[in-house]
Protein backbone atom coordinates (compact mmCIF):
# COMPACT_ATOMS: atom_id res chain seq x y z
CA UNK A 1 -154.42 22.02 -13.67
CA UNK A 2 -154.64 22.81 -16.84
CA UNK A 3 -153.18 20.70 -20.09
CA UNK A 4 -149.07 21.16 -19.47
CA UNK A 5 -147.08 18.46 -18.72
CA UNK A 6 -145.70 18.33 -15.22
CA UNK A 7 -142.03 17.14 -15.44
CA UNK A 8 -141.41 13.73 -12.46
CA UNK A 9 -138.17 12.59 -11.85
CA UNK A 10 -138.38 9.61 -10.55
CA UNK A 11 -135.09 8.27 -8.85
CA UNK A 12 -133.27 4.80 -6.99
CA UNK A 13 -129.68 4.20 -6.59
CA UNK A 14 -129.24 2.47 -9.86
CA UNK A 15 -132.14 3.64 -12.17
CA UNK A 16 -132.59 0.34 -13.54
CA UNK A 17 -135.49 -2.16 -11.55
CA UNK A 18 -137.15 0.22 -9.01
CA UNK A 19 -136.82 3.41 -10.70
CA UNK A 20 -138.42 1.92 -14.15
CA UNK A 21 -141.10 0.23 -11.48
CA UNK A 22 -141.93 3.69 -9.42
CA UNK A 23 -141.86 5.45 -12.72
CA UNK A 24 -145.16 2.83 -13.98
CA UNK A 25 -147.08 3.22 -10.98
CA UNK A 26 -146.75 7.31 -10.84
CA UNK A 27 -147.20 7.34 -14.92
CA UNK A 28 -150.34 5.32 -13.86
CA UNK A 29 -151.35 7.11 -11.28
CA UNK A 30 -151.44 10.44 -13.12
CA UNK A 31 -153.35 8.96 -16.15
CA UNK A 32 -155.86 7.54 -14.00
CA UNK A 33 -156.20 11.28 -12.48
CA UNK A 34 -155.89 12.99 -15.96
CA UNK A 35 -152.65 14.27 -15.32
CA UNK A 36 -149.95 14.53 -18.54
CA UNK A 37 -146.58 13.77 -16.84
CA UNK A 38 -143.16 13.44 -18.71
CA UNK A 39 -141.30 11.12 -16.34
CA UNK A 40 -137.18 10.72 -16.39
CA UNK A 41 -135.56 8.23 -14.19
CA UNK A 42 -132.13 8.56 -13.25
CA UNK A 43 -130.22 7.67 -10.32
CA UNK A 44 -130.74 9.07 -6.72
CA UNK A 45 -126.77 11.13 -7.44
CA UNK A 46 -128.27 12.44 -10.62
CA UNK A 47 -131.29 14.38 -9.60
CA UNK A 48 -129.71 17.33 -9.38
CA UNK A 49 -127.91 17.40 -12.37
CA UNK A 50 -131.44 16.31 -14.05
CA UNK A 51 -133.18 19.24 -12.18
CA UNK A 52 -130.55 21.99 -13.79
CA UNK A 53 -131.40 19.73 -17.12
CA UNK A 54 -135.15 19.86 -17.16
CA UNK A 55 -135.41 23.43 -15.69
CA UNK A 56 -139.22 23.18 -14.12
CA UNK A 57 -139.51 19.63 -12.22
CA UNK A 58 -143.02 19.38 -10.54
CA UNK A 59 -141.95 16.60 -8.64
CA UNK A 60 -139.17 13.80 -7.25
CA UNK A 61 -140.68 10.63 -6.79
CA UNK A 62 -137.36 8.41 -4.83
CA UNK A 63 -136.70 5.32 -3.19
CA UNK A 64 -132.83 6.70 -1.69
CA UNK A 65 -132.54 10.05 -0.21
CA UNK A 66 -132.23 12.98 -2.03
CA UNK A 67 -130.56 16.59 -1.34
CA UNK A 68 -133.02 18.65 -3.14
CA UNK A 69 -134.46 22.48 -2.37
CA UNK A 70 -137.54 24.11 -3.56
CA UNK A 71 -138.81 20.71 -4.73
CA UNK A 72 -141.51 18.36 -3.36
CA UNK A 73 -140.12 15.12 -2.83
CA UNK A 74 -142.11 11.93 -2.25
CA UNK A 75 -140.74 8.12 -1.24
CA UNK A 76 -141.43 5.65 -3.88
CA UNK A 77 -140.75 2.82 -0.84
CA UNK A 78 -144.25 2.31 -0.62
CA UNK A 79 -144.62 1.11 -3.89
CA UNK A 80 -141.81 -1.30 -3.02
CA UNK A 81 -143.56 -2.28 0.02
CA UNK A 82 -146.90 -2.14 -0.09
CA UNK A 83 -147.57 -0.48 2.89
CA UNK A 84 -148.95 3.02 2.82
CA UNK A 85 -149.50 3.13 -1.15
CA UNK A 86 -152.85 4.75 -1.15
CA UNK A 87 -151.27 7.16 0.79
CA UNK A 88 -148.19 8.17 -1.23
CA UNK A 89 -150.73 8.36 -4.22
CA UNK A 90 -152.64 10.26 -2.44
CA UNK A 91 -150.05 12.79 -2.03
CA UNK A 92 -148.18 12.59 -5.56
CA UNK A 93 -151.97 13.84 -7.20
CA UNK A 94 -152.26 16.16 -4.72
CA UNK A 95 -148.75 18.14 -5.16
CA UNK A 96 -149.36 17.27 -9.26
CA UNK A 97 -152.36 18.90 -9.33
CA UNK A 98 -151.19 22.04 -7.72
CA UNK A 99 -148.07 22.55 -9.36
């Protein structure tokens, strides 16, 4: 894992209320595993213009489908929901901590 910062976009359709609320619970999540993390939110039409932006992005954390290669993408709807968070935190440490 080492100490670099992996680089999370974190994405909705209007990167306002969800995005800014994914973006706390993934911040959270990778503090609480010891994971730096330099999160940008944007909305869902941006990410690719953010991923050409950022050059290495470790991760896309989104509540709207995305069109995305080469990058692991996880849905933030859980986070919305409820249902099946220990799961998608699960799998956001997991793809972190191997990036």
């Amino acid at each position: 894992m080492g100490n670099d910062i992996k680089k999370v976009i974190v994405s909705c359709g209007t990167a306002i209320a969800t995005a800014t609320y994914v973006a706390s619970k993934v911040k959270e999540i990778a503090e609480e595993n010891g994971i730096k993390v330099e999160i940008t939110q944007c909305k869902a039409a941006e990410v690719n213009y953010y991923i050409s932006m950022l050059g290495k992005v470790d991760l896309i954390v989104t509540t709207t489908p995305v069109n995305v290669q080469g990058i692991p993408v996880v849905n933030g709807v859980p986070f919305l929901s409820g249902v099946g968070v220990e799961q998608v935190k699960k799998k956001i440490v997991d793809i972190l901590k191997k990036s």
